[in-house]
PDB file of N, CA and C in Angstrom:
ATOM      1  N   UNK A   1     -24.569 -87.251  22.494  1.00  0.00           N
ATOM      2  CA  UNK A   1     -25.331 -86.242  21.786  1.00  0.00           C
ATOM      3  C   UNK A   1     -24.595 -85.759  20.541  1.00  0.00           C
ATOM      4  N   UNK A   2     -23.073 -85.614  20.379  1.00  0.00           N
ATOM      5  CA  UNK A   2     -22.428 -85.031  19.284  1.00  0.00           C
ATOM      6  C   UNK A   2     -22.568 -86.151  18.360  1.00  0.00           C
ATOM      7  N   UNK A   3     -22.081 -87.392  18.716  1.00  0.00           N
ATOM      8  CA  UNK A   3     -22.360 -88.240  17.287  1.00  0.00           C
ATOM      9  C   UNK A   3     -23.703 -88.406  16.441  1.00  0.00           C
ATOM     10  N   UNK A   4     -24.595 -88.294  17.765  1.00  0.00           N
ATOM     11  CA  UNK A   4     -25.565 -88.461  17.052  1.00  0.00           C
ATOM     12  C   UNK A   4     -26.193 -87.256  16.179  1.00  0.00           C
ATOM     13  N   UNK A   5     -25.941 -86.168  16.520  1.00  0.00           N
ATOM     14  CA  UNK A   5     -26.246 -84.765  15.897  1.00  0.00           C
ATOM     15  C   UNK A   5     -25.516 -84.743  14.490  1.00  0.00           C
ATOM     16  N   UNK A   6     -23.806 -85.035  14.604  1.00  0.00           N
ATOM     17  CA  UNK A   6     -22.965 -85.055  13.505  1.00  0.00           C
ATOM     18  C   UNK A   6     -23.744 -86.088  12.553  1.00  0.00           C
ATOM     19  N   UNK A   7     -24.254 -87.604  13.211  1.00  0.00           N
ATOM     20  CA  UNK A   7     -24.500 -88.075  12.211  1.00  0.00           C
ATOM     21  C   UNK A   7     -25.964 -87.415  11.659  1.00  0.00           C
ATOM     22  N   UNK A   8     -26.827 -86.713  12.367  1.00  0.00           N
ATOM     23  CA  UNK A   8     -27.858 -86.252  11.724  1.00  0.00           C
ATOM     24  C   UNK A   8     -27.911 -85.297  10.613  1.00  0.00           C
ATOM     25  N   UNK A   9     -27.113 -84.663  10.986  1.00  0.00           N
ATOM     26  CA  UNK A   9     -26.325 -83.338  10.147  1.00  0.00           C
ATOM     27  C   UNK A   9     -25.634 -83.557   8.591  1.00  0.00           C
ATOM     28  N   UNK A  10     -25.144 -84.783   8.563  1.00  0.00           N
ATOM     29  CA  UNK A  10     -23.747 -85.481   8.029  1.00  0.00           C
ATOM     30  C   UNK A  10     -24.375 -86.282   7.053  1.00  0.00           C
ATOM     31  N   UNK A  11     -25.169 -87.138   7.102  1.00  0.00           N
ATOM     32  CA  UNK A  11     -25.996 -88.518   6.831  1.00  0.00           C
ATOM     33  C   UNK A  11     -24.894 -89.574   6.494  1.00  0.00           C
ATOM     34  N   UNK A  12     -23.634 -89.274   7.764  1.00  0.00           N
ATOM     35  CA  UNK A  12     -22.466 -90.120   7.223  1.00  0.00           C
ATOM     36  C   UNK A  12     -22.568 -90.951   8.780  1.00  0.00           C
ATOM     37  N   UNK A  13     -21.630 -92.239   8.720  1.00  0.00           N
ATOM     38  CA  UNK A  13     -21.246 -92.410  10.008  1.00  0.00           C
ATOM     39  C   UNK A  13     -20.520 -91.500  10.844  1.00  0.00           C
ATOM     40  N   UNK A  14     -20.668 -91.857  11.942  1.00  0.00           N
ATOM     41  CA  UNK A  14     -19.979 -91.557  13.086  1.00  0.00           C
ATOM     42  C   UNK A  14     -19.271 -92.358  14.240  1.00  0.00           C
ATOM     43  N   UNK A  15     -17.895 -92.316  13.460  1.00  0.00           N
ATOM     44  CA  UNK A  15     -17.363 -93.291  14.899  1.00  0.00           C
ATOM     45  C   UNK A  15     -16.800 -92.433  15.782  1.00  0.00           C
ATOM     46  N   UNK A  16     -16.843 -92.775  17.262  1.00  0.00           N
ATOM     47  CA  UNK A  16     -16.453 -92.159  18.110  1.00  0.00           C
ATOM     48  C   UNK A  16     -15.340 -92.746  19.122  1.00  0.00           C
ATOM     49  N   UNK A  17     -14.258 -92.515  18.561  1.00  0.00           N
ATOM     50  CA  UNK A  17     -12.837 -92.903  19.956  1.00  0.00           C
ATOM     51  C   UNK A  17     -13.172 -93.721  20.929  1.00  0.00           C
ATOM     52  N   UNK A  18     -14.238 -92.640  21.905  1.00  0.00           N
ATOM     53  CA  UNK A  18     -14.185 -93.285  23.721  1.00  0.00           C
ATOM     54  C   UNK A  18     -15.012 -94.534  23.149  1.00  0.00           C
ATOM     55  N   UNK A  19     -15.622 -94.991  22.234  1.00  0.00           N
ATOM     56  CA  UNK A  19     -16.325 -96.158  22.170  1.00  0.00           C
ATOM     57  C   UNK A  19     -15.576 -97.568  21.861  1.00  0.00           C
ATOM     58  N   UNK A  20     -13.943 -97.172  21.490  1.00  0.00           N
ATOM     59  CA  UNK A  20     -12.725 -98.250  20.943  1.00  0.00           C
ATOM     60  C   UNK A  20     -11.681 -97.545  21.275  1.00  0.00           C
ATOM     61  N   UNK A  21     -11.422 -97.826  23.099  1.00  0.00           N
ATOM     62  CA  UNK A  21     -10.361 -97.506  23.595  1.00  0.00           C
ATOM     63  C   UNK A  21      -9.708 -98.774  23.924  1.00  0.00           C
ATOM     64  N   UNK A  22      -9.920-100.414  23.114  1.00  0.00           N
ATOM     65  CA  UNK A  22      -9.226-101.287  24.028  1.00  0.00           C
ATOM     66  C   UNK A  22      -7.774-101.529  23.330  1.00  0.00           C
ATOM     67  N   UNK A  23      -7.458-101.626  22.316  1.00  0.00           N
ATOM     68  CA  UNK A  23      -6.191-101.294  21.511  1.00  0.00           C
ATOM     69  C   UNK A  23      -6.114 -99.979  21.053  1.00  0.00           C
ATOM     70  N   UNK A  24      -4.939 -99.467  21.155  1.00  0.00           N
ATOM     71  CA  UNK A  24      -4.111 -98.506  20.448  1.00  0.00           C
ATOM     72  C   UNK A  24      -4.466 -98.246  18.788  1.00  0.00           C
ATOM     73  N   UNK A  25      -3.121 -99.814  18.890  1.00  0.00           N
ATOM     74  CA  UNK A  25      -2.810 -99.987  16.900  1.00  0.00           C
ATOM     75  C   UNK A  25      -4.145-100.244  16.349  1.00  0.00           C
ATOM     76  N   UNK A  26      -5.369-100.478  17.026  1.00  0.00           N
ATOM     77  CA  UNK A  26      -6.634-100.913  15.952  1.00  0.00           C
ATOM     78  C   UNK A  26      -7.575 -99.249  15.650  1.00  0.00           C
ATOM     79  N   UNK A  27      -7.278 -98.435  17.229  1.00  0.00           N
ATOM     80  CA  UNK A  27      -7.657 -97.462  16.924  1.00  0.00           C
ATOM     81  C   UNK A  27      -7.153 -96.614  16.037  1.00  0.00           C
ATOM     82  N   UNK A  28      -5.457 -96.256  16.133  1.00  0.00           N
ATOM     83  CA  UNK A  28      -5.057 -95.665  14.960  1.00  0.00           C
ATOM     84  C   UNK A  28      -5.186 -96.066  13.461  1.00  0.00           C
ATOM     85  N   UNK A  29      -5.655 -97.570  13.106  1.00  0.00           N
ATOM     86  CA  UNK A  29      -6.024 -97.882  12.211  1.00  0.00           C
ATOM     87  C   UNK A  29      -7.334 -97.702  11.523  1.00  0.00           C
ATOM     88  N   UNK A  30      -8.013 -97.361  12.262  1.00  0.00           N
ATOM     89  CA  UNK A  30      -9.131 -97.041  11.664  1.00  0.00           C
ATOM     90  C   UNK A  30      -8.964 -95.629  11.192  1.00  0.00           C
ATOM     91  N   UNK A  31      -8.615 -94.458  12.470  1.00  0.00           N
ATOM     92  CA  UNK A  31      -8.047 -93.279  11.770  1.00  0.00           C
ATOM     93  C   UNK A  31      -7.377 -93.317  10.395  1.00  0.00           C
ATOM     94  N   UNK A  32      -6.270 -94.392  10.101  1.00  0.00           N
ATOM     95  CA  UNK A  32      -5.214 -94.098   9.004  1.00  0.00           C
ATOM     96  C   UNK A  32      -6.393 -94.400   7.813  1.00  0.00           C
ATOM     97  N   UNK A  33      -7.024 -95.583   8.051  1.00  0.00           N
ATOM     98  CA  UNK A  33      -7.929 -96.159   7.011  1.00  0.00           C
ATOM     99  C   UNK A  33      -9.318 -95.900   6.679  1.00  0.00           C
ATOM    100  N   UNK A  34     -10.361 -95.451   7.491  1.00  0.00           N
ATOM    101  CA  UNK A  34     -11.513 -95.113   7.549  1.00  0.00           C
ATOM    102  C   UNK A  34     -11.733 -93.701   7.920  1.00  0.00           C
ATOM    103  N   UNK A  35     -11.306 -93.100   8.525  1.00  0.00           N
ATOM    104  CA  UNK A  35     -12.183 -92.094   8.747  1.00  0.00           C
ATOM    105  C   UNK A  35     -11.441 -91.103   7.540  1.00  0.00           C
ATOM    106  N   UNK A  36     -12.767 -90.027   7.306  1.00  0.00           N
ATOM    107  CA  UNK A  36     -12.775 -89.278   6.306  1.00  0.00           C
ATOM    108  C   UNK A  36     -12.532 -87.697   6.599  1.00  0.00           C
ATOM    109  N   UNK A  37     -12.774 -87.303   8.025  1.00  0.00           N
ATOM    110  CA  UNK A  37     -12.843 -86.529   8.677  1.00  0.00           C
ATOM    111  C   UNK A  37     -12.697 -86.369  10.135  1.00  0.00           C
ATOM    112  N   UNK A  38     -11.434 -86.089  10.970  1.00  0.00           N
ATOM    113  CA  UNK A  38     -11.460 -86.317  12.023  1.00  0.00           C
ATOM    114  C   UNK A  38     -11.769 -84.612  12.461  1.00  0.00           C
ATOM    115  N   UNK A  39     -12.684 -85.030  13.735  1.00  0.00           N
ATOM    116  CA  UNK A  39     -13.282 -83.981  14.089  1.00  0.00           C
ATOM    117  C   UNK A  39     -12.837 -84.088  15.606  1.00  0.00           C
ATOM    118  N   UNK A  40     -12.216 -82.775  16.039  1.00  0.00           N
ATOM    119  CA  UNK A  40     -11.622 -83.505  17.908  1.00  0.00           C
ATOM    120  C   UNK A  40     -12.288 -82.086  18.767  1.00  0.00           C
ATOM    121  N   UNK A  41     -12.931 -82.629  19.578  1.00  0.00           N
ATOM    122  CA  UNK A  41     -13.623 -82.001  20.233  1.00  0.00           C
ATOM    123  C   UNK A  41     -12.207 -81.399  21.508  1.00  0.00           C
ATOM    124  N   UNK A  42     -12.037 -80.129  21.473  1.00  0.00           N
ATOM    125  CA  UNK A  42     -10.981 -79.800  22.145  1.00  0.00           C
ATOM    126  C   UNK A  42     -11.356 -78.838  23.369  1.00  0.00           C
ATOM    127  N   UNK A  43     -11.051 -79.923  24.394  1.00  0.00           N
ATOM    128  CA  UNK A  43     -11.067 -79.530  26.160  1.00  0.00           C
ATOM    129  C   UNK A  43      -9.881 -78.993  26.484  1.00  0.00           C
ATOM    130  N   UNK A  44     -10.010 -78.853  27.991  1.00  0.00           N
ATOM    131  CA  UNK A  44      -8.811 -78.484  29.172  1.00  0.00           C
ATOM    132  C   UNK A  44      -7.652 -79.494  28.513  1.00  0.00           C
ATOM    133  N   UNK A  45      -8.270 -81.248  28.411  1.00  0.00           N
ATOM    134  CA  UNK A  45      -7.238 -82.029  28.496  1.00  0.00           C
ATOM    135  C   UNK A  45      -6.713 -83.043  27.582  1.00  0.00           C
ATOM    136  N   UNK A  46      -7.926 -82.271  26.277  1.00  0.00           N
ATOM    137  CA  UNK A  46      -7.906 -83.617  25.103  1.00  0.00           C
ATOM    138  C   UNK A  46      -6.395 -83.292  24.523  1.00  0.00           C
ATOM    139  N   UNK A  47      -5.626 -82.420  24.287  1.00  0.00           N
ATOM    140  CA  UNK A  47      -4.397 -82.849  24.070  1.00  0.00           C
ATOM    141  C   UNK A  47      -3.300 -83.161  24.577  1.00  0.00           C
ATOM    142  N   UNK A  48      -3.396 -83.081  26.019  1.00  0.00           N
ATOM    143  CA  UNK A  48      -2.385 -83.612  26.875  1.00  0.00           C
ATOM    144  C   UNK A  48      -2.838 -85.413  26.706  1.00  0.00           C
ATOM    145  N   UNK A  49      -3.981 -85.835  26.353  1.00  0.00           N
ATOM    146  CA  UNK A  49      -4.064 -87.519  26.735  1.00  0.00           C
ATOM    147  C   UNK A  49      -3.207 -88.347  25.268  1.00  0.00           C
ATOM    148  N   UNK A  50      -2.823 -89.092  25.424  1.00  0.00           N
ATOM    149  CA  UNK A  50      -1.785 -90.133  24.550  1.00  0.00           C
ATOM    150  C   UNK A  50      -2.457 -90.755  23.179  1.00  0.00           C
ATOM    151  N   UNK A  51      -3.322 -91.027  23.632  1.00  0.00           N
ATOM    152  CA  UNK A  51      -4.589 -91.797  22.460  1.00  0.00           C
ATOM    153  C   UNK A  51      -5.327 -91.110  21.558  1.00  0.00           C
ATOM    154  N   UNK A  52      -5.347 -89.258  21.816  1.00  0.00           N
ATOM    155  CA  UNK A  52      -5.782 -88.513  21.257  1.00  0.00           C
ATOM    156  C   UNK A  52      -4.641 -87.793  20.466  1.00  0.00           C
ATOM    157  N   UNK A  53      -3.205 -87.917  20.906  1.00  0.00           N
ATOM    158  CA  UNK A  53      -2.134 -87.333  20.330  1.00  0.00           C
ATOM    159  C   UNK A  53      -1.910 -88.438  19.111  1.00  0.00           C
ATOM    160  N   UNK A  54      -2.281 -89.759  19.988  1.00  0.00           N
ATOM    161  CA  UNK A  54      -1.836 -90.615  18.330  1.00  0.00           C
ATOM    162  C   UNK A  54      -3.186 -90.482  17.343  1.00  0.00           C
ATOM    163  N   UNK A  55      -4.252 -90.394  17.716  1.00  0.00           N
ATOM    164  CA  UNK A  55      -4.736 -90.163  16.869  1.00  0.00           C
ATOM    165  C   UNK A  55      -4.477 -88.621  15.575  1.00  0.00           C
ATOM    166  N   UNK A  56      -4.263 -87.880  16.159  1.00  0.00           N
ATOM    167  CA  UNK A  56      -3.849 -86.525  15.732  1.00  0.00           C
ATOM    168  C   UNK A  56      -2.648 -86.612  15.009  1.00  0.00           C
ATOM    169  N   UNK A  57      -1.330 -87.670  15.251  1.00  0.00           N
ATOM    170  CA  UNK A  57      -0.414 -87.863  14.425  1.00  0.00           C
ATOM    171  C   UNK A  57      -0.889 -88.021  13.171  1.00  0.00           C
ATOM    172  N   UNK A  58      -1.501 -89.332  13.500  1.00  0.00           N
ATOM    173  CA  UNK A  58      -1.949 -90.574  12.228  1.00  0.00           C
ATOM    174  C   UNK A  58      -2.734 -90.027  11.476  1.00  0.00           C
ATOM    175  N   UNK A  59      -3.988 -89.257  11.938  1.00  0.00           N
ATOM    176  CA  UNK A  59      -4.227 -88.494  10.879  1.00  0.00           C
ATOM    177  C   UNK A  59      -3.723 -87.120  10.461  1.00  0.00           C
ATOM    178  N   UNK A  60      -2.569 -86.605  10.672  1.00  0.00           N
ATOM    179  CA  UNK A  60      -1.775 -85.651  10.368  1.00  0.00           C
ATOM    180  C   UNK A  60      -0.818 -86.161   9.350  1.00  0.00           C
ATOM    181  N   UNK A  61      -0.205 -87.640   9.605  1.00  0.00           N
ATOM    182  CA  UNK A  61       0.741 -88.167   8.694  1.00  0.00           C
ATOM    183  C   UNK A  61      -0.010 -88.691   7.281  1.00  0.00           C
ATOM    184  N   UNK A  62      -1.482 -89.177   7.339  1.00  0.00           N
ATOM    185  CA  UNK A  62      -2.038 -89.918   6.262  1.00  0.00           C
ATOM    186  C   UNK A  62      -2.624 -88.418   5.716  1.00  0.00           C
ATOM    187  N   UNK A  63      -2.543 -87.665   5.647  1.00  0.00           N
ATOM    188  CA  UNK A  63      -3.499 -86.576   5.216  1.00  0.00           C
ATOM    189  C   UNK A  63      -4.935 -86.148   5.388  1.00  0.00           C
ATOM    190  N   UNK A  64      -5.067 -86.647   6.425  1.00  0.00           N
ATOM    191  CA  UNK A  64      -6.549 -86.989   6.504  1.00  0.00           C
ATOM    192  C   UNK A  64      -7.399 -85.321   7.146  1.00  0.00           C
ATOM    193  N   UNK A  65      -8.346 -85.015   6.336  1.00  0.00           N
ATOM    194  CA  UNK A  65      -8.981 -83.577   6.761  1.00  0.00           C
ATOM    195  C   UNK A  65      -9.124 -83.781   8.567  1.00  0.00           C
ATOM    196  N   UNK A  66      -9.079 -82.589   8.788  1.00  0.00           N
ATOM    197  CA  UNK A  66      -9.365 -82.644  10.312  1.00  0.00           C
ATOM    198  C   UNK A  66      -9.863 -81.259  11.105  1.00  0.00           C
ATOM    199  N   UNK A  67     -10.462 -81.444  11.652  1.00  0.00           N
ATOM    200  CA  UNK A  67     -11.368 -80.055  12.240  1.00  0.00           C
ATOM    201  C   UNK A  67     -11.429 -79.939  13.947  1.00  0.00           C
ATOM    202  N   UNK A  68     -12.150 -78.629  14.425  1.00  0.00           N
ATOM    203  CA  UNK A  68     -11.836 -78.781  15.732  1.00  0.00           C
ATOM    204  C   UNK A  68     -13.287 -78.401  16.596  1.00  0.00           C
ATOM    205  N   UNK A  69     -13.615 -78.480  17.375  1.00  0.00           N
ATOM    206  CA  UNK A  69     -14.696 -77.791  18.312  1.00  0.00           C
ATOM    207  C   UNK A  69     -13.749 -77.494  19.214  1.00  0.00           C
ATOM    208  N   UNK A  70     -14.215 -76.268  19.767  1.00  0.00           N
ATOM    209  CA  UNK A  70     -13.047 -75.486  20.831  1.00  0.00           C
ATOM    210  C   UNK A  70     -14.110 -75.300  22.032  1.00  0.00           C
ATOM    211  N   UNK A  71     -13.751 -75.961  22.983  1.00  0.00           N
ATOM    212  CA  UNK A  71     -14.246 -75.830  24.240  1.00  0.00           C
ATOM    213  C   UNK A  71     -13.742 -74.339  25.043  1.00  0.00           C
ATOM    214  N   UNK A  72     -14.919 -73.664  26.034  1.00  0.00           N
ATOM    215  CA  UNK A  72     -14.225 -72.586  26.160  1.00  0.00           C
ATOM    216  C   UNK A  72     -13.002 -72.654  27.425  1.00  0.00           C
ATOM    217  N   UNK A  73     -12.749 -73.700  27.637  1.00  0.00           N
ATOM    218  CA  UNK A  73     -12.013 -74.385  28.468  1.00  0.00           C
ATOM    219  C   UNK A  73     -10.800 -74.258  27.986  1.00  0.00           C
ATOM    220  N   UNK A  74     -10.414 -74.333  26.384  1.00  0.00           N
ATOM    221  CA  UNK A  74      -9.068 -75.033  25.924  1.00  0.00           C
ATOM    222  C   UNK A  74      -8.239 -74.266  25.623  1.00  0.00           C
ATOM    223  N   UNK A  75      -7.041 -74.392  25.735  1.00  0.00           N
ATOM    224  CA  UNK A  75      -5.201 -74.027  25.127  1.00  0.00           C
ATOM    225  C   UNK A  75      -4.931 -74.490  25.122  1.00  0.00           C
ATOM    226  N   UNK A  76      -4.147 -73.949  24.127  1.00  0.00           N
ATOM    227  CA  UNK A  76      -3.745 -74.463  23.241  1.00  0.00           C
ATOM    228  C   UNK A  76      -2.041 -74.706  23.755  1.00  0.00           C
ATOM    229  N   UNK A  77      -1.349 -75.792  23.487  1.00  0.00           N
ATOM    230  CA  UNK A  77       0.245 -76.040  23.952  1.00  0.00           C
ATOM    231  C   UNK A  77       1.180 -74.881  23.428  1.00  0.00           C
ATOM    232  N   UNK A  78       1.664 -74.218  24.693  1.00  0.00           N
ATOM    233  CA  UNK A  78       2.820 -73.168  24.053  1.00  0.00           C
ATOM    234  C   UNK A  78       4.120 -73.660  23.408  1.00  0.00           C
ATOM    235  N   UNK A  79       5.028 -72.900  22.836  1.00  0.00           N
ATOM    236  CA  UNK A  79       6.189 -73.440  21.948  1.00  0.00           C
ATOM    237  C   UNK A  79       6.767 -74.147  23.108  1.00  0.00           C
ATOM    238  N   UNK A  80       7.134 -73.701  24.254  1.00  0.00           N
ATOM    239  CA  UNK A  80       7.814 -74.607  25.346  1.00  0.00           C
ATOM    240  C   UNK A  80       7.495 -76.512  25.502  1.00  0.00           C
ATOM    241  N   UNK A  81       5.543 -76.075  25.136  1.00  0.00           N
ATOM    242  CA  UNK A  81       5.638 -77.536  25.630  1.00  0.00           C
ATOM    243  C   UNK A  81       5.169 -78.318  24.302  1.00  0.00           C
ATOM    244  N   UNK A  82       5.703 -77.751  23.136  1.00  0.00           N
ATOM    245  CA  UNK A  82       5.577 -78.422  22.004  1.00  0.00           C
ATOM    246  C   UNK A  82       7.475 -78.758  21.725  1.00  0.00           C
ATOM    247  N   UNK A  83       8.050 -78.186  22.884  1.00  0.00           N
ATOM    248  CA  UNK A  83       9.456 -78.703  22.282  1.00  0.00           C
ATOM    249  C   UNK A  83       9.577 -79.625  23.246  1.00  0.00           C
ATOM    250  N   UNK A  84       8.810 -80.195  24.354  1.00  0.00           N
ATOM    251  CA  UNK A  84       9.118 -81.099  25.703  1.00  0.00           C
ATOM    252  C   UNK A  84       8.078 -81.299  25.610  1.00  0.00           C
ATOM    253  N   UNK A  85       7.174 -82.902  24.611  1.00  0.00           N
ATOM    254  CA  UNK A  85       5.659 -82.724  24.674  1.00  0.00           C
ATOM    255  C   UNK A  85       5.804 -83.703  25.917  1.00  0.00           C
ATOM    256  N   UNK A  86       6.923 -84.720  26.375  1.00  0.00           N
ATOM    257  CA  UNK A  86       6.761 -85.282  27.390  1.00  0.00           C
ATOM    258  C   UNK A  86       6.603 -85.476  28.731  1.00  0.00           C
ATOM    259  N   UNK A  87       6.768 -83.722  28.867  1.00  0.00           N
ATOM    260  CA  UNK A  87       6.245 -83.318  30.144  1.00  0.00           C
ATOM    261  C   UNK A  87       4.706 -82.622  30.112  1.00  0.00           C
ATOM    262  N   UNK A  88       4.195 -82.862  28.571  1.00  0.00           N
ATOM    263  CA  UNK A  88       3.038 -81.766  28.353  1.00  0.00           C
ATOM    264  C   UNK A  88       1.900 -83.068  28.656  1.00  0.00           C
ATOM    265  N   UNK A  89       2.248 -84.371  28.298  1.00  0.00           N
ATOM    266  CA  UNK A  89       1.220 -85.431  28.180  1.00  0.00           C
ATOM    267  C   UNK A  89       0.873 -85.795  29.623  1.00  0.00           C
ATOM    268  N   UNK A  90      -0.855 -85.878  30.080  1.00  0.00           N
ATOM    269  CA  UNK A  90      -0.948 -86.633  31.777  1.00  0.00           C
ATOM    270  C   UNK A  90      -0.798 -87.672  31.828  1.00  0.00           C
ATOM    271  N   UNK A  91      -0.432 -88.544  31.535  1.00  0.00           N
ATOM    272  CA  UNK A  91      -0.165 -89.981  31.579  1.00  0.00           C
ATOM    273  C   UNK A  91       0.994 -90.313  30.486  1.00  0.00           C
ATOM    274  N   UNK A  92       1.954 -91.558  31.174  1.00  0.00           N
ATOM    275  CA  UNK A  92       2.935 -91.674  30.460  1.00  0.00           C
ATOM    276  C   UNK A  92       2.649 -92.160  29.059  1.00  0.00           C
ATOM    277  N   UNK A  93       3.564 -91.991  27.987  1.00  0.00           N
ATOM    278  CA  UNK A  93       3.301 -91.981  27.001  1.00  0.00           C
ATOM    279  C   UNK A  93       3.882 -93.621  25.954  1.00  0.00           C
ATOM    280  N   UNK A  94       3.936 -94.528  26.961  1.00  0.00           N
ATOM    281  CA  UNK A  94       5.276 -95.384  26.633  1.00  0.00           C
ATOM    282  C   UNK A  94       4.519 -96.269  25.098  1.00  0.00           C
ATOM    283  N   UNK A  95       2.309 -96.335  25.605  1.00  0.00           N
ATOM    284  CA  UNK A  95       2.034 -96.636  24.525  1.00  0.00           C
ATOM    285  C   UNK A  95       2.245 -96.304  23.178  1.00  0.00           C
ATOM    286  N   UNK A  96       2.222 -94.605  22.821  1.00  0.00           N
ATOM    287  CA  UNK A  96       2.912 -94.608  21.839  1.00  0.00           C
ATOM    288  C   UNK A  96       3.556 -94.854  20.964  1.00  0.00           C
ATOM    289  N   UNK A  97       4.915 -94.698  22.022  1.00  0.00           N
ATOM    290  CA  UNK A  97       6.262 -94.992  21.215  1.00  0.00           C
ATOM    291  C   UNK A  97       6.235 -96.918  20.804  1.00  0.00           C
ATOM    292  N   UNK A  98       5.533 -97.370  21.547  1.00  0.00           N
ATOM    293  CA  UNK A  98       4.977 -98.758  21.002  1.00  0.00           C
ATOM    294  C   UNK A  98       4.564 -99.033  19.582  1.00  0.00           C
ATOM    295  N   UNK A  99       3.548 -97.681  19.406  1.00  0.00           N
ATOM    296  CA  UNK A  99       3.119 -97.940  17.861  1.00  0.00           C
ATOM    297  C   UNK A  99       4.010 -96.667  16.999  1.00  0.00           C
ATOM    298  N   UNK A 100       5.096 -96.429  17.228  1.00  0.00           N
ATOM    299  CA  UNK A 100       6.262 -95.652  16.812  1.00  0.00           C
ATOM    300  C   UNK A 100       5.338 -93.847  16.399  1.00  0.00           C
ATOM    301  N   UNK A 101       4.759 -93.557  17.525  1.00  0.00           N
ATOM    302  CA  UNK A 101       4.448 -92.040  17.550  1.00  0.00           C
ATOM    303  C   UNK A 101       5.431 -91.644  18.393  1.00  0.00           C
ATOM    304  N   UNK A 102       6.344 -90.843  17.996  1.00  0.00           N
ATOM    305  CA  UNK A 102       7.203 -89.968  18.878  1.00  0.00           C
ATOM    306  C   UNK A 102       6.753 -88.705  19.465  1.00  0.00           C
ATOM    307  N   UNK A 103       7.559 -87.841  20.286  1.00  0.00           N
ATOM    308  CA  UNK A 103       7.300 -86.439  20.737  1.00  0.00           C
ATOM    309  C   UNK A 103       7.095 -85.720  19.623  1.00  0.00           C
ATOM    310  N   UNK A 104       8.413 -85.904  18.360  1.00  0.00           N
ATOM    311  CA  UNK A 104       8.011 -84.744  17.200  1.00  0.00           C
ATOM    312  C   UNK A 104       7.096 -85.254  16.529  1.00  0.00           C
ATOM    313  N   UNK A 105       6.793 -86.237  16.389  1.00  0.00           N
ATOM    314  CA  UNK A 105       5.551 -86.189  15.405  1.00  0.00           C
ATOM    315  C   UNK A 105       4.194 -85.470  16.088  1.00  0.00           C
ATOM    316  N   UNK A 106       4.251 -85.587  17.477  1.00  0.00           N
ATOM    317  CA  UNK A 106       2.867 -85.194  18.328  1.00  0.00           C
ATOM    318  C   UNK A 106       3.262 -83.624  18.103  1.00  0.00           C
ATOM    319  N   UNK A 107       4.547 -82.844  17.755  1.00  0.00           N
ATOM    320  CA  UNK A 107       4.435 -81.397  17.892  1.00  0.00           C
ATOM    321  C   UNK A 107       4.285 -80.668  16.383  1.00  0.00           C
ATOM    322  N   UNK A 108       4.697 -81.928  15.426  1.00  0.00           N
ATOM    323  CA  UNK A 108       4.283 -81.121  14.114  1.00  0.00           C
ATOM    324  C   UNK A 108       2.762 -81.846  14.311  1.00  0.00           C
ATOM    325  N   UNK A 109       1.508 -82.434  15.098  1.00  0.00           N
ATOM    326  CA  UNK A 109       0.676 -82.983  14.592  1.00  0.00           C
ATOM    327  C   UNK A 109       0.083 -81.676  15.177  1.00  0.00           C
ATOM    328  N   UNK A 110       0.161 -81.100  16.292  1.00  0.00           N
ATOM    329  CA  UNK A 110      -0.119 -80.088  17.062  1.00  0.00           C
ATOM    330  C   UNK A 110      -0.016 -78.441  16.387  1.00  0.00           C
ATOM    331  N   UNK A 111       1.154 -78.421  15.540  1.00  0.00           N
ATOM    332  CA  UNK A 111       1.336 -77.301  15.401  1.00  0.00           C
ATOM    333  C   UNK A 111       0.271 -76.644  14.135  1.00  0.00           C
TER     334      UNK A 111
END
């Protein structure tokens, strides 16, 4: 329902993440290269997951505009677990550091 609303709204595309979860590096590539606007719909758990932190780097490092929907669900990471994001993430994070996203880049992407 959101993509399709955004794209009604927008008269732009809309790509959506959960639809190109099978690589990492192709997803952050499209972030670094295509998108114009990342828009992150923010739950209980969208920033504890790995794929959403690299996305949030990559477009934090390329400059890329970025916006939020706030679920009334969400909090935001306290200073504690922006200095230890590796106990803040639910699943290990080893993909990441694969495509060289570290902890600090996920806490200045966060902050």
């Amino acid at each position: 329902f959101l993509q399709v609303a955004l794209a009604g709204a927008t008269g732009r595309v809309v790509f959506l993440d959960s639809d190109h979860l099978e690589q990492l590096d192709d997803l952050l590539d499209i972030v670094r290269c295509q998108v114009g606007l990342l828009v992150v719909l923010l739950t209980t758990n969208t920033l504890r997951r790995p794929w959403c932190a690299g996305e949030s780097v990559v477009a934090h490092q390329s400059h890329r505009r970025a916006s939020a929907i706030l679920s009334h669900s969400f909090a935001a990471p306290g200073a504690d677990q922006l200095q230890d994001m590796g106990t803040y993430f639910d699943d290990v994070q080893d993909g990441l550091a694969v495509v060289g996203v570290t902890s600090e880049h996920v806490a200045a992407a966060y902050e």
